[in-house]
N, C-alpha and C. Protein backbone atom coordinates (compact mmCIF):
# COMPACT_ATOMS: atom_id res chain seq x y z
N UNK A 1 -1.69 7.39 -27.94
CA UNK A 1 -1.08 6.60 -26.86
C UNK A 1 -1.73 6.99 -25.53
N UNK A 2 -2.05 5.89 -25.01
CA UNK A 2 -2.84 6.15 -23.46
C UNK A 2 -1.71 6.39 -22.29
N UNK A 3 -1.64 7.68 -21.66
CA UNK A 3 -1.44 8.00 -20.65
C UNK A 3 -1.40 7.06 -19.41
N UNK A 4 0.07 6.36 -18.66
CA UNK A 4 0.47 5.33 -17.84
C UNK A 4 -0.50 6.32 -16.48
N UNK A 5 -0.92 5.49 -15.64
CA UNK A 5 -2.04 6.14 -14.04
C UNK A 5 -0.61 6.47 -13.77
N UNK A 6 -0.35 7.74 -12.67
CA UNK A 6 0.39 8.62 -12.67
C UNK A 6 0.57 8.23 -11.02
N UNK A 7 0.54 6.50 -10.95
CA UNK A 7 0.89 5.64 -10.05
C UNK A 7 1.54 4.46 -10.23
N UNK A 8 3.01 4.63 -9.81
CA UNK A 8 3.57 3.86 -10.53
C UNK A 8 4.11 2.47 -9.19
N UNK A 9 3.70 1.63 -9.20
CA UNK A 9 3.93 0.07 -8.77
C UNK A 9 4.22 -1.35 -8.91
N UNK A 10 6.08 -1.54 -8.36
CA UNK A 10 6.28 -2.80 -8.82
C UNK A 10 7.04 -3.18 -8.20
N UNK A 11 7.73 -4.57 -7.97
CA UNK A 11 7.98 -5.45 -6.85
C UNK A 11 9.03 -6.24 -8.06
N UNK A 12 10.37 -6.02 -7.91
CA UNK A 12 11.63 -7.30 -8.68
C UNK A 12 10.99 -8.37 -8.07
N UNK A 13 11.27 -9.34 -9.13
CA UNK A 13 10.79 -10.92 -9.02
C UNK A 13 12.01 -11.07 -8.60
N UNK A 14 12.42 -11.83 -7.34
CA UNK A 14 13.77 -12.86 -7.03
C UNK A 14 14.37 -13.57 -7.90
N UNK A 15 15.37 -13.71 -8.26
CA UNK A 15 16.23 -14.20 -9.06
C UNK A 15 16.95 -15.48 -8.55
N UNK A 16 16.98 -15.03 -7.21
CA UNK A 16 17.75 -16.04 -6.24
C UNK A 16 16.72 -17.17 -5.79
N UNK A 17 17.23 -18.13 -4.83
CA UNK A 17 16.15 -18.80 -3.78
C UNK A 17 16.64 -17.65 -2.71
N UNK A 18 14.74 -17.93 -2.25
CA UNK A 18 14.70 -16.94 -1.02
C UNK A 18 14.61 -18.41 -0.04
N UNK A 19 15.00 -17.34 1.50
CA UNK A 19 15.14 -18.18 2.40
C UNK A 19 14.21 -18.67 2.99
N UNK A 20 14.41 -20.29 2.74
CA UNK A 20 13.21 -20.84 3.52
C UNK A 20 13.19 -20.87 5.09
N UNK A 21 14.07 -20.92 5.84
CA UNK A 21 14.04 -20.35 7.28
C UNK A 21 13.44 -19.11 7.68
N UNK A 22 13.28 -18.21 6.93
CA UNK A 22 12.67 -16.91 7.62
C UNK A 22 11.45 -17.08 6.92
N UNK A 23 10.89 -17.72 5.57
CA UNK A 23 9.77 -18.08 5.44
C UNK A 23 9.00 -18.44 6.18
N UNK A 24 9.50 -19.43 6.57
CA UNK A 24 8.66 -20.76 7.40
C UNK A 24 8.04 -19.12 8.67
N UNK A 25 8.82 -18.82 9.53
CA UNK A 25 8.25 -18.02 10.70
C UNK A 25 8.49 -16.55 10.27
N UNK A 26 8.11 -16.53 9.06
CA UNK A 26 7.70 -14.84 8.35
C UNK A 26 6.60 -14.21 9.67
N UNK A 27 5.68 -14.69 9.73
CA UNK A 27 4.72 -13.99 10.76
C UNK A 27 5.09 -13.70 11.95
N UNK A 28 6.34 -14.40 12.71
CA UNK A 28 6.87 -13.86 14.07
C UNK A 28 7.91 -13.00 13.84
N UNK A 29 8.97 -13.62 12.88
CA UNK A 29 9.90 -12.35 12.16
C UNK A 29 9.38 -11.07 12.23
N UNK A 30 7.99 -10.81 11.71
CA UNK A 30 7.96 -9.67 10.91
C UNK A 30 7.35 -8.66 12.32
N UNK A 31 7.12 -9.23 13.33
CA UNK A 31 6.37 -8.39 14.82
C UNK A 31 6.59 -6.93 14.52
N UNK A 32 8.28 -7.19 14.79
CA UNK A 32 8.81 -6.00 15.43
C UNK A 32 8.32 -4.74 14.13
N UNK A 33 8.75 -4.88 13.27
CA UNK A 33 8.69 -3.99 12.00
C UNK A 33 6.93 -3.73 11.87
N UNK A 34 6.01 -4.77 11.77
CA UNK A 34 4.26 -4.22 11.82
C UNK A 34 4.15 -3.31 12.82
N UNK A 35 4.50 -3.26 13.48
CA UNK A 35 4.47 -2.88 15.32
C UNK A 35 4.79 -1.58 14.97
N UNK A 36 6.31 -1.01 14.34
CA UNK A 36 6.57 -0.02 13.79
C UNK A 36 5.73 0.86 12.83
N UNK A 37 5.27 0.33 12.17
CA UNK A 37 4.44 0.28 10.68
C UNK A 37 3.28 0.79 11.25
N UNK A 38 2.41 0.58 12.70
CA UNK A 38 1.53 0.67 13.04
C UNK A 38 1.58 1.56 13.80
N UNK A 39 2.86 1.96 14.98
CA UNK A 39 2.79 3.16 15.36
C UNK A 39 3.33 4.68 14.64
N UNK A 40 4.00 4.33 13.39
CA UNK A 40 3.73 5.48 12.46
C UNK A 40 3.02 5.50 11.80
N UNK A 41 1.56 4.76 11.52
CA UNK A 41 0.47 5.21 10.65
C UNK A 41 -0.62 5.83 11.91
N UNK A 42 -0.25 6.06 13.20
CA UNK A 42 -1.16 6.39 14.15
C UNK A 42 -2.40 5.49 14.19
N UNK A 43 -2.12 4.27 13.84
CA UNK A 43 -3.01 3.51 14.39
C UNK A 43 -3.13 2.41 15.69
N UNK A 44 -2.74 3.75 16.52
CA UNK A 44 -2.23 2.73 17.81
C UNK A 44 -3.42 2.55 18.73
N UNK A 45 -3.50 1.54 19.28
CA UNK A 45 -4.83 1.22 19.88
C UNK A 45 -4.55 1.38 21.66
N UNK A 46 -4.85 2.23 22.22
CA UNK A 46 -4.99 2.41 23.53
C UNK A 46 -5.94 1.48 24.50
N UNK A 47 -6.92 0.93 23.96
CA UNK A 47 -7.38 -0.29 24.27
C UNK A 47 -7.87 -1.00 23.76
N UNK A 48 -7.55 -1.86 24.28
CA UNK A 48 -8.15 -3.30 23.42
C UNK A 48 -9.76 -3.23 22.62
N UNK A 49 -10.51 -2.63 23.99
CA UNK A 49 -11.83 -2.25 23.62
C UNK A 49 -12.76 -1.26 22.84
N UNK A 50 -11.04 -0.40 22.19
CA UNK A 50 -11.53 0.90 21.65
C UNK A 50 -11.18 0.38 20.15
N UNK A 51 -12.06 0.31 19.67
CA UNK A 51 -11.84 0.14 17.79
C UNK A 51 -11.90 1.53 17.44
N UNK A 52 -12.87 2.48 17.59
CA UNK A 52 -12.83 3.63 16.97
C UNK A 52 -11.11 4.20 16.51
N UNK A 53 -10.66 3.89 17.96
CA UNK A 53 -8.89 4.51 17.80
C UNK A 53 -8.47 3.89 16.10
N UNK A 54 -8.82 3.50 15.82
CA UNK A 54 -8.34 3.05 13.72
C UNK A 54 -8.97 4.03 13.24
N UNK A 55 -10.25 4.23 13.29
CA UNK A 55 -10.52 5.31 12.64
C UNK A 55 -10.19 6.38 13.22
N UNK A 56 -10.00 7.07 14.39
CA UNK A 56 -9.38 8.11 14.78
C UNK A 56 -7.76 8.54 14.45
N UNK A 57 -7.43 7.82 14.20
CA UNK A 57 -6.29 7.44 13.54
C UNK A 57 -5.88 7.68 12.19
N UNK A 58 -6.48 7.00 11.36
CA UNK A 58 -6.91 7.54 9.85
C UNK A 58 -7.06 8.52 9.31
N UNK A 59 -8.24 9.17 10.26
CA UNK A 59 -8.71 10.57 10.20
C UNK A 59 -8.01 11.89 10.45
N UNK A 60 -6.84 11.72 11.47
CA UNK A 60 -6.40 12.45 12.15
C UNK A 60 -5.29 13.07 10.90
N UNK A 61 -4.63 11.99 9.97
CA UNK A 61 -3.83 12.64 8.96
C UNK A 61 -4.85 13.05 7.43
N UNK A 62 -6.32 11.83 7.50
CA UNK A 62 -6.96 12.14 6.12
C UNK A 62 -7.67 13.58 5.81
N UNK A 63 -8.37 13.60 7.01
CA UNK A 63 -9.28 15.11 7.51
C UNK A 63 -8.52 16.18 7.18
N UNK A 64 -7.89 16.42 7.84
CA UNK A 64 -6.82 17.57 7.37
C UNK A 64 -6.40 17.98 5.70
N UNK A 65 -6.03 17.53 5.63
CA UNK A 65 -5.87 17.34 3.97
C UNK A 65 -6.81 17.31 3.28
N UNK A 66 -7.98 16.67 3.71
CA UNK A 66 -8.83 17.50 3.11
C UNK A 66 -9.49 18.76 2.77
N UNK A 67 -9.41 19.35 4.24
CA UNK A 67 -9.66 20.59 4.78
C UNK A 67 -8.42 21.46 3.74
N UNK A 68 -7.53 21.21 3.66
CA UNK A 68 -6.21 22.15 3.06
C UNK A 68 -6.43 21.96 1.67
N UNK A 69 -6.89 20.82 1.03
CA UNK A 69 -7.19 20.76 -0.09
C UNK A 69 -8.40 21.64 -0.94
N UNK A 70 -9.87 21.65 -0.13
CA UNK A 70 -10.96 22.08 -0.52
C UNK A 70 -10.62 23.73 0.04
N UNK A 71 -10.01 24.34 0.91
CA UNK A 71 -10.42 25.78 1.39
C UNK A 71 -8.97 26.63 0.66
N UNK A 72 -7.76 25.88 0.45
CA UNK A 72 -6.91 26.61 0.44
C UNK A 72 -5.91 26.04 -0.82
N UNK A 73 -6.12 25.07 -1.41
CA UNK A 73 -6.48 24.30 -2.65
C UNK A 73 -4.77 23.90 -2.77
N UNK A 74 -4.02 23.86 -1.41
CA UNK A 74 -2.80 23.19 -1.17
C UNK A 74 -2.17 22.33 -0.60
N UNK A 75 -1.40 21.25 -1.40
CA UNK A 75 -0.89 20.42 -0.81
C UNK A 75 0.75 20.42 0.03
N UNK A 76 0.66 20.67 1.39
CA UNK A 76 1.92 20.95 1.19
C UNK A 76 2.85 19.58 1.51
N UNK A 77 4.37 20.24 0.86
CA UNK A 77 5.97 19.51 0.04
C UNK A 77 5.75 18.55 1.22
N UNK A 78 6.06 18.70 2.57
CA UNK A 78 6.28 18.26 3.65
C UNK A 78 5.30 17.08 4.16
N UNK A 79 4.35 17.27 3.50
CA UNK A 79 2.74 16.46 3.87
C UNK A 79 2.83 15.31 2.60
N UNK A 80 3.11 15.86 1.76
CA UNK A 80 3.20 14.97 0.48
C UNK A 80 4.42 13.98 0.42
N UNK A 81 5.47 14.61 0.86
CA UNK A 81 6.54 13.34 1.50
C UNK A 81 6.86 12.20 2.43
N UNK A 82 5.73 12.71 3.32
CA UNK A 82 5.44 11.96 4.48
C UNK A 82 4.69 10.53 3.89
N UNK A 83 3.77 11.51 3.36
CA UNK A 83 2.37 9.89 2.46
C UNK A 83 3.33 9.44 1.80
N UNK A 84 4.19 9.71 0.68
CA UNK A 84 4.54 8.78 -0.32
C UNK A 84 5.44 7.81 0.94
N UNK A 85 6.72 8.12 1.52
CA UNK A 85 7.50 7.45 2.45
C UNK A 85 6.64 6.67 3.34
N UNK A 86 5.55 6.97 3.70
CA UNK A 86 5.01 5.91 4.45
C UNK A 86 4.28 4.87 3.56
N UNK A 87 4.03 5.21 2.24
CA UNK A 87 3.26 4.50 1.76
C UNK A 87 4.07 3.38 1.06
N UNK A 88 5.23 4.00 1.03
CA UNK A 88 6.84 3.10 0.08
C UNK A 88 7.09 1.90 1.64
N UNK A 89 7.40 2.62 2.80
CA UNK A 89 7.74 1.33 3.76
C UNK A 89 6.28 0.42 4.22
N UNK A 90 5.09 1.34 4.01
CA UNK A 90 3.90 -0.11 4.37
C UNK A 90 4.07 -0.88 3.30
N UNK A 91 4.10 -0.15 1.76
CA UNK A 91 4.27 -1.64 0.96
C UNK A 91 5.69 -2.23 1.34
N UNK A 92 6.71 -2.35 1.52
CA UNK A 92 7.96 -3.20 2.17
C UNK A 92 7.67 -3.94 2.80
N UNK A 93 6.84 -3.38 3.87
CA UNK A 93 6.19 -4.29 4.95
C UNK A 93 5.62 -5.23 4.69
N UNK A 94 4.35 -5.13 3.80
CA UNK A 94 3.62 -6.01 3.22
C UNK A 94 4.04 -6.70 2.12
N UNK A 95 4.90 -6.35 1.22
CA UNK A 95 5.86 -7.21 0.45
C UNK A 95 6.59 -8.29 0.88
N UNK A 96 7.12 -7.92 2.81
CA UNK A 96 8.17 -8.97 2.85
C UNK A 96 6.82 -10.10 3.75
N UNK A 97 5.35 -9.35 4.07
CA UNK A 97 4.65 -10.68 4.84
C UNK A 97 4.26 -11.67 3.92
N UNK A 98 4.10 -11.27 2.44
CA UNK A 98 3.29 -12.11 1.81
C UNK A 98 4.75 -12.71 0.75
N UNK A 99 5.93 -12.45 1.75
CA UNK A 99 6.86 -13.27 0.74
C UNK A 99 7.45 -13.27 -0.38
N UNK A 100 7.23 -11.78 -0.81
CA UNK A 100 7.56 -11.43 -2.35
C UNK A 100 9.26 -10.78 -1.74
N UNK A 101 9.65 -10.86 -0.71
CA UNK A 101 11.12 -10.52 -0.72
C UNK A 101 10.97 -11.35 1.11
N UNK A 102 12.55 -11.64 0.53
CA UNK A 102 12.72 -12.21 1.96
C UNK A 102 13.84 -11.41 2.92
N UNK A 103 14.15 -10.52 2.12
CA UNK A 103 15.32 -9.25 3.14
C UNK A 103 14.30 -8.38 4.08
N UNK A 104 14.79 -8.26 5.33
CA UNK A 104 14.03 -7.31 6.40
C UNK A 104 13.64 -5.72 5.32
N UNK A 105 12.33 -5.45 5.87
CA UNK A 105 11.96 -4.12 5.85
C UNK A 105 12.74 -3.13 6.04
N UNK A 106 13.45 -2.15 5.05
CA UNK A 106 13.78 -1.12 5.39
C UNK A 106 13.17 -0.14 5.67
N UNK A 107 13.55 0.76 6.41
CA UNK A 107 12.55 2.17 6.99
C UNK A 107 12.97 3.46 5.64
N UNK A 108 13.76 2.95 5.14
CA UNK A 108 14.04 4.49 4.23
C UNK A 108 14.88 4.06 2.75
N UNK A 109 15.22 2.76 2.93
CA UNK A 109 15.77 2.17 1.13
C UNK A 109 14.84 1.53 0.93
N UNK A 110 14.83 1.74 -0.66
CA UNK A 110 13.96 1.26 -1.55
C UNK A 110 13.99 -0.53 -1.66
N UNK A 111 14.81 -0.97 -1.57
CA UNK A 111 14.76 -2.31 -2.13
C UNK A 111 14.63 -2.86 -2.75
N UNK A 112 13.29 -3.76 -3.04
CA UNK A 112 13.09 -4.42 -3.87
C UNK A 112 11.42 -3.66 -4.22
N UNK A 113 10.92 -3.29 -3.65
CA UNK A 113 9.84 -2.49 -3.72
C UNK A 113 9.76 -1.21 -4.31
N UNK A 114 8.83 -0.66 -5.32
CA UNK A 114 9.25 0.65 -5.84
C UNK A 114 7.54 1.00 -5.90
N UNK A 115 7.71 2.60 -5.89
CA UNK A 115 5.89 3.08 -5.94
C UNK A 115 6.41 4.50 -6.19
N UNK A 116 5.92 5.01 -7.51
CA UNK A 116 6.50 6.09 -7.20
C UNK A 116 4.93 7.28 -7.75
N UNK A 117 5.03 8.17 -6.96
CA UNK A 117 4.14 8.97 -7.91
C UNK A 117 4.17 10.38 -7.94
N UNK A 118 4.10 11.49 -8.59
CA UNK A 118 4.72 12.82 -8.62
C UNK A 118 3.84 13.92 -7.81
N UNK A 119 4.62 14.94 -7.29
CA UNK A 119 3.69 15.89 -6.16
C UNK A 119 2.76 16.39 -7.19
N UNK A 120 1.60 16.70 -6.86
CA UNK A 120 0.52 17.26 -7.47
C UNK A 120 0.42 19.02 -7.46
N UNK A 121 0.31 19.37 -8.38
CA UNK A 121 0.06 20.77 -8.59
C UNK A 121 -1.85 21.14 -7.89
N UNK A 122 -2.13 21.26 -6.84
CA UNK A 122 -3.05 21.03 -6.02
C UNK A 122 -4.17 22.65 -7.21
N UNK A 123 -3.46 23.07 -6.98
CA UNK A 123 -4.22 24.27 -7.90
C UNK A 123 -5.71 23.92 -8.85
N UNK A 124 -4.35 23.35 -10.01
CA UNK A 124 -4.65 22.30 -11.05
C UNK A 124 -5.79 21.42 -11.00
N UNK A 125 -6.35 20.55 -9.40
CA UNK A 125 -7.21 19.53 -9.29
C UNK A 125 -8.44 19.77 -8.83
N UNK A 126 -9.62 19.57 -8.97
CA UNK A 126 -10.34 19.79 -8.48
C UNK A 126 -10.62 20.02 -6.98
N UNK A 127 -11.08 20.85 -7.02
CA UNK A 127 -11.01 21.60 -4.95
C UNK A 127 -12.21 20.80 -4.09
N UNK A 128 -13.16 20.29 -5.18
CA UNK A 128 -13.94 19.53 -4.26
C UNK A 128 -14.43 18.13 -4.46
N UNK A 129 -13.56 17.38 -4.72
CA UNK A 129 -13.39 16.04 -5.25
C UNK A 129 -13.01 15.08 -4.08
N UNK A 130 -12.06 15.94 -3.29
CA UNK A 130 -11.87 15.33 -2.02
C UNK A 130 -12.61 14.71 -1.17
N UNK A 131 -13.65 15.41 -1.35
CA UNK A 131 -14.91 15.40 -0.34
C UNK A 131 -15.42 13.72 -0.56
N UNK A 132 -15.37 14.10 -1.79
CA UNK A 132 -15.82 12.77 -2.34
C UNK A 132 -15.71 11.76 -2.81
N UNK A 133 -14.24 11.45 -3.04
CA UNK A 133 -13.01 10.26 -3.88
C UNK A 133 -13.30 9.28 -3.03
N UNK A 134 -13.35 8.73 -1.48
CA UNK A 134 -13.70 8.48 -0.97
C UNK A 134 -14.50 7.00 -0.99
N UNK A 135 -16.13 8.33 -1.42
CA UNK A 135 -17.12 7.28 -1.45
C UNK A 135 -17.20 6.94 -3.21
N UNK A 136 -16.79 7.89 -3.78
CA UNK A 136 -16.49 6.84 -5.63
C UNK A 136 -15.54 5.97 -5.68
N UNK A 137 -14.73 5.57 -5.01
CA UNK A 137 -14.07 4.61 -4.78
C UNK A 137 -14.69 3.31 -4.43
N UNK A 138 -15.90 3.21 -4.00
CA UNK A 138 -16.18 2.27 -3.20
C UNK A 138 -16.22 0.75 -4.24
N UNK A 139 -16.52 1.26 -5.63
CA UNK A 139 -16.56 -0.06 -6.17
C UNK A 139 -15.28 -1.25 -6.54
N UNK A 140 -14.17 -0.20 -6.24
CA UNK A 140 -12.31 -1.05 -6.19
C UNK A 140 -12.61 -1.27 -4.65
N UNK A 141 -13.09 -0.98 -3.58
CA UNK A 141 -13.07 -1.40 -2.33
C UNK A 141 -13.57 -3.11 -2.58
N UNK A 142 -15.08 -3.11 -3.43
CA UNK A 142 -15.39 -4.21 -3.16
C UNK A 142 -14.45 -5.27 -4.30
N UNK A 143 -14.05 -4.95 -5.29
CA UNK A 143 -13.26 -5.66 -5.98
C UNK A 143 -11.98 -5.91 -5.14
N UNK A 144 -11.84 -5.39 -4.05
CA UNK A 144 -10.28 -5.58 -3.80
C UNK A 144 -10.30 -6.27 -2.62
N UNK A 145 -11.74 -6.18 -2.06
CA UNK A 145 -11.64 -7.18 -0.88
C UNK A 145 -12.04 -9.05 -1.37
N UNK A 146 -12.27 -9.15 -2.82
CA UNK A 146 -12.18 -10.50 -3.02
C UNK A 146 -11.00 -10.77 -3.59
N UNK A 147 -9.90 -9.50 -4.31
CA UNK A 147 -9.51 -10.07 -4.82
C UNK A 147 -8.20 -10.22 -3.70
N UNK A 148 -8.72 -9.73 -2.57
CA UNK A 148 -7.53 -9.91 -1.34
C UNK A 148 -7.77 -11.19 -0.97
N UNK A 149 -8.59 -11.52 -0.91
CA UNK A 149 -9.17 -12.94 -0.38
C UNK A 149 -7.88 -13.89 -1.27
N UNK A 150 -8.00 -13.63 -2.85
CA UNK A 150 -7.55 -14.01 -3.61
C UNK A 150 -5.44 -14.16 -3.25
N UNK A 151 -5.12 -13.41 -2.73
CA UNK A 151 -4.22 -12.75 -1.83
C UNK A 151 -3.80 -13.78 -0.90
N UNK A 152 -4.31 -13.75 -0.26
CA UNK A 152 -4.50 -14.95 1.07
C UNK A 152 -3.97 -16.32 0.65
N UNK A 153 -4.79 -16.63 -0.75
CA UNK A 153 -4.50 -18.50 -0.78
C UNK A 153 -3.54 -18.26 -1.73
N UNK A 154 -3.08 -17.27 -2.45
CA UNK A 154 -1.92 -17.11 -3.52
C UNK A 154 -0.20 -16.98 -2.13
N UNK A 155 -0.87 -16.37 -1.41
CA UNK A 155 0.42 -16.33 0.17
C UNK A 155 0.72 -17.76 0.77
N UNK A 156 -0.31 -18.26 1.10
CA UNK A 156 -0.17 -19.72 1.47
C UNK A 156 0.02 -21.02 0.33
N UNK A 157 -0.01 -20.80 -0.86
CA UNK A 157 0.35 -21.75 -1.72
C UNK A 157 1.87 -21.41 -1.80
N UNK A 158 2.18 -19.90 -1.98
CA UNK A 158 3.90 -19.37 -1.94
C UNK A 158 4.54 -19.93 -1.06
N UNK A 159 4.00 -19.89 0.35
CA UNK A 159 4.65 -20.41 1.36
C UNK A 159 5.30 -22.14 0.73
N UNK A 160 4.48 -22.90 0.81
CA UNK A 160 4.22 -23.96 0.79
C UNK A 160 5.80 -24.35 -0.75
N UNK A 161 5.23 -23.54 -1.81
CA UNK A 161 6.16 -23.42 -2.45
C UNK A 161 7.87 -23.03 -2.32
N UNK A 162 7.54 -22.29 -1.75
CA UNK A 162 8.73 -21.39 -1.14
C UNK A 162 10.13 -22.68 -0.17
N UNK A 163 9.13 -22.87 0.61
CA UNK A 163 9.64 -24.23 1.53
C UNK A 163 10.44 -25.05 1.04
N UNK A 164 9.59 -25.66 -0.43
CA UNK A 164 9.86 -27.09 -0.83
C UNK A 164 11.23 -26.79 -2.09
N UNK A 165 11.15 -25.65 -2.52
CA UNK A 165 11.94 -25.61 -3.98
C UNK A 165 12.95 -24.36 -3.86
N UNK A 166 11.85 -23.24 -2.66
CA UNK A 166 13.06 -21.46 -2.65
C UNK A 166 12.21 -20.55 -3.95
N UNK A 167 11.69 -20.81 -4.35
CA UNK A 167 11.21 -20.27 -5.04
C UNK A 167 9.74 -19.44 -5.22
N UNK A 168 9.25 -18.83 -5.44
CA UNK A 168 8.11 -18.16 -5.67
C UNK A 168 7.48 -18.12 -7.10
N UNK A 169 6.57 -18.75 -7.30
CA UNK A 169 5.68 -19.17 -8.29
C UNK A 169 5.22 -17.94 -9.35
N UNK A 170 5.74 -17.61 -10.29
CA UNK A 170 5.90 -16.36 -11.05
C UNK A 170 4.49 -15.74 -11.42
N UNK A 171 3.80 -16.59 -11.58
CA UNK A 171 2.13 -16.38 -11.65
C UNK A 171 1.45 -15.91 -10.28
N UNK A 172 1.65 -16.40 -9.41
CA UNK A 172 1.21 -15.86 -8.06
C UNK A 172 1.83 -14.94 -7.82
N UNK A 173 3.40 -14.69 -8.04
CA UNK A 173 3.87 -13.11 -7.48
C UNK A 173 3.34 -12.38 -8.27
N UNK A 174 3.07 -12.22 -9.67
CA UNK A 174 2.55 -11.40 -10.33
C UNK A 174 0.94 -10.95 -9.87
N UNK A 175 0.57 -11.91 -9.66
CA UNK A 175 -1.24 -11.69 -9.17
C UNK A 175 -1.10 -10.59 -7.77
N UNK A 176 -0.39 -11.29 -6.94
CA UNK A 176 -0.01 -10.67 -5.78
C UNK A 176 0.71 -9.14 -5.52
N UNK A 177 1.47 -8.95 -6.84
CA UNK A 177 2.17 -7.43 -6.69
C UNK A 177 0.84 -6.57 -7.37
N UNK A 178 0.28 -7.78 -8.16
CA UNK A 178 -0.95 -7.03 -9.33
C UNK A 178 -1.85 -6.12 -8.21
N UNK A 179 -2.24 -6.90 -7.10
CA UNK A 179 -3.10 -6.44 -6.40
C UNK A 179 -2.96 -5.45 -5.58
N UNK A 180 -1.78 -5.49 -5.11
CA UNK A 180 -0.68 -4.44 -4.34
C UNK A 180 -0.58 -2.99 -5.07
N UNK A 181 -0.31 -3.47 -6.44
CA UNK A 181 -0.86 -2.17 -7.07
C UNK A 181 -2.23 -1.53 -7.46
N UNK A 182 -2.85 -2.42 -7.85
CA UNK A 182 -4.50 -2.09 -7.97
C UNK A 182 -4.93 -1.13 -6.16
N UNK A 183 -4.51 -1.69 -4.77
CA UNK A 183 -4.32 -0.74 -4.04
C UNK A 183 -3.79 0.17 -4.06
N UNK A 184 -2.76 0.26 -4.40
CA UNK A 184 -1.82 1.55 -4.19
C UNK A 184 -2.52 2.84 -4.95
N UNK A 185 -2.90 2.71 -6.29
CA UNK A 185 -3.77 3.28 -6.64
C UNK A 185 -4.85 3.76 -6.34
N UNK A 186 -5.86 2.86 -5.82
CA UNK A 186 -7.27 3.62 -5.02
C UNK A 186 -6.59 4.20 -3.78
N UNK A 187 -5.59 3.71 -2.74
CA UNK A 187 -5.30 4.58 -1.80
C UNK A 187 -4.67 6.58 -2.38
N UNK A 188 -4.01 6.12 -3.25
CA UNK A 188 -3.68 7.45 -3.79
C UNK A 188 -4.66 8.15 -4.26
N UNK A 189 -5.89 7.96 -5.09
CA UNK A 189 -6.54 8.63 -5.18
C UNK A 189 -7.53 9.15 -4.28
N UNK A 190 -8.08 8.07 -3.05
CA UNK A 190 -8.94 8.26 -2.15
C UNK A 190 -8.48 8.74 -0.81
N UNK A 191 -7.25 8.71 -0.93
CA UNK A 191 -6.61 9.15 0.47
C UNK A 191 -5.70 9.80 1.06
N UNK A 192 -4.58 9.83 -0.45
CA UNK A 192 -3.46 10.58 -0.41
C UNK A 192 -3.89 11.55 -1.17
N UNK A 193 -4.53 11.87 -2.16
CA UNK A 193 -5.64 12.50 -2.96
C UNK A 193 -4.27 12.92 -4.20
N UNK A 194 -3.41 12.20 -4.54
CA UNK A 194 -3.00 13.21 -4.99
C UNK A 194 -3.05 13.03 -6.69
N UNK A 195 -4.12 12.74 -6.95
CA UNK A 195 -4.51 12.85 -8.28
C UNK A 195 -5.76 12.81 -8.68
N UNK A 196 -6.57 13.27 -9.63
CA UNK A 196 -8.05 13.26 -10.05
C UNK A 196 -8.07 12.23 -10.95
N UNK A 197 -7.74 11.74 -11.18
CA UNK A 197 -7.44 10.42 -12.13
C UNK A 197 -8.30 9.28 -11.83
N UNK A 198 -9.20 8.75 -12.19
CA UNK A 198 -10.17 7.50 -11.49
C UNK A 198 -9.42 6.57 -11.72
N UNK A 199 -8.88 5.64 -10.60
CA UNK A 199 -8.35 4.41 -11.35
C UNK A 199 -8.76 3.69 -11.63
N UNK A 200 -7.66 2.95 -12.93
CA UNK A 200 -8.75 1.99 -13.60
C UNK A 200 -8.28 0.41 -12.59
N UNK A 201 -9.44 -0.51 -13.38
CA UNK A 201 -9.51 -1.37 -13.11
C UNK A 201 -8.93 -2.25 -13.28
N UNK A 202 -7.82 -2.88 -13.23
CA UNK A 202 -6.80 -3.30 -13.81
C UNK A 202 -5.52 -4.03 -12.47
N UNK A 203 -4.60 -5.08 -13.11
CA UNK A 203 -3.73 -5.74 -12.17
C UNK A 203 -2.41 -4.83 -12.32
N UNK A 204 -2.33 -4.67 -13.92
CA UNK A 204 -1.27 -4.27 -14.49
C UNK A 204 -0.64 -2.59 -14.25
């Protein structure tokens, strides 16, 4: 029996009709909460003209962890709670833009959104993998930026759907959580690091 990726991601299908009023202006609805989402991932932009601030940003929680990972081969409780909780309310976030739930973002209940994955025995993992998960990742980067593309017109056909009937098209939410997880995965391994596990390639 093959061993489940030790990343676990999934999204309840609605049962109900969701609301087509907060559909329709999902993208102004959702300001306040991205806005949030964005100043706790430290990707706050001080000017307009400064892009680096994203990557300074990024870096400021990825770097580190690396550093603690490769010299001192620990992850600590406190650091590892932070990633999973932020990583549980960005997917919320992004669950409720692309319409797979129509209840506001919570900052700390689960909802309808679930991701779960277990603290890592840092010992246990390779000490210098970090360095490099990164750039072996790169080939789910390029699979995931078409199949985001893919993302995009599966969101706007939902919409459209959503409007006319309340409903969400069971084939598109599935493609759509598929992909959500196919991320969640390369982010965990390339960023939250907290597994040596290559992920596979896969929706499911």
């Amino acid at each position: 029996m093959v061993n489940p990726y030790p990343v676990q991601f999934d999204v309840d299908f609605p049962t109900r009709p969701l609301g087509r009023l907060t559909t329709a202006f999902r993208v102004i609805v959702a300001i306040p909460i991205v806005v949030l989402l964005t100043m706790l991932s430290g990707e706050m932009f001080s000017d307009s003209d400064d892009r680096n601030s994203l990557v300074i940003g990024g870096a400021a929680v990825f770097v580190p962890l690396v550093l603690m990972l490769v010299f001192r081969q620990k992850y600590p409780r406190w650091w590892f709670d932070w990633n999973l909780n932020l990583m549980r309310f960005s997917n919320r976030v992004a669950a409720y833009l692309a319409l797979l739930d129509d209840r506001y973002p919570s900052t700390d209940e689960e909802q309808s959104v679930h991701l779960e994955f277990a603290y890592p025995d840092a010992r246990q993992m390779n000490r210098w993998l970090p360095l490099v998960k990164w750039l072996l990742a790169i080939p789910h980067y390029v699979v995931l930026f078409f199949l985001g593309l893919g993302v995009i017109a599966a969101v706007v056909i939902a919409w459209f759907a959503i409007l006319f009937t309340g409903t969400y098209p069971r084939n598109l939410f599935d493609y759509v959580v598929g992909v959500f997880r196919w991320n969640n995965r390369v982010t965990a391994y390339a960023f939250t690091l907290i597994t040596d596990q290559y992920p596979p390639f896969s929706l499911r």
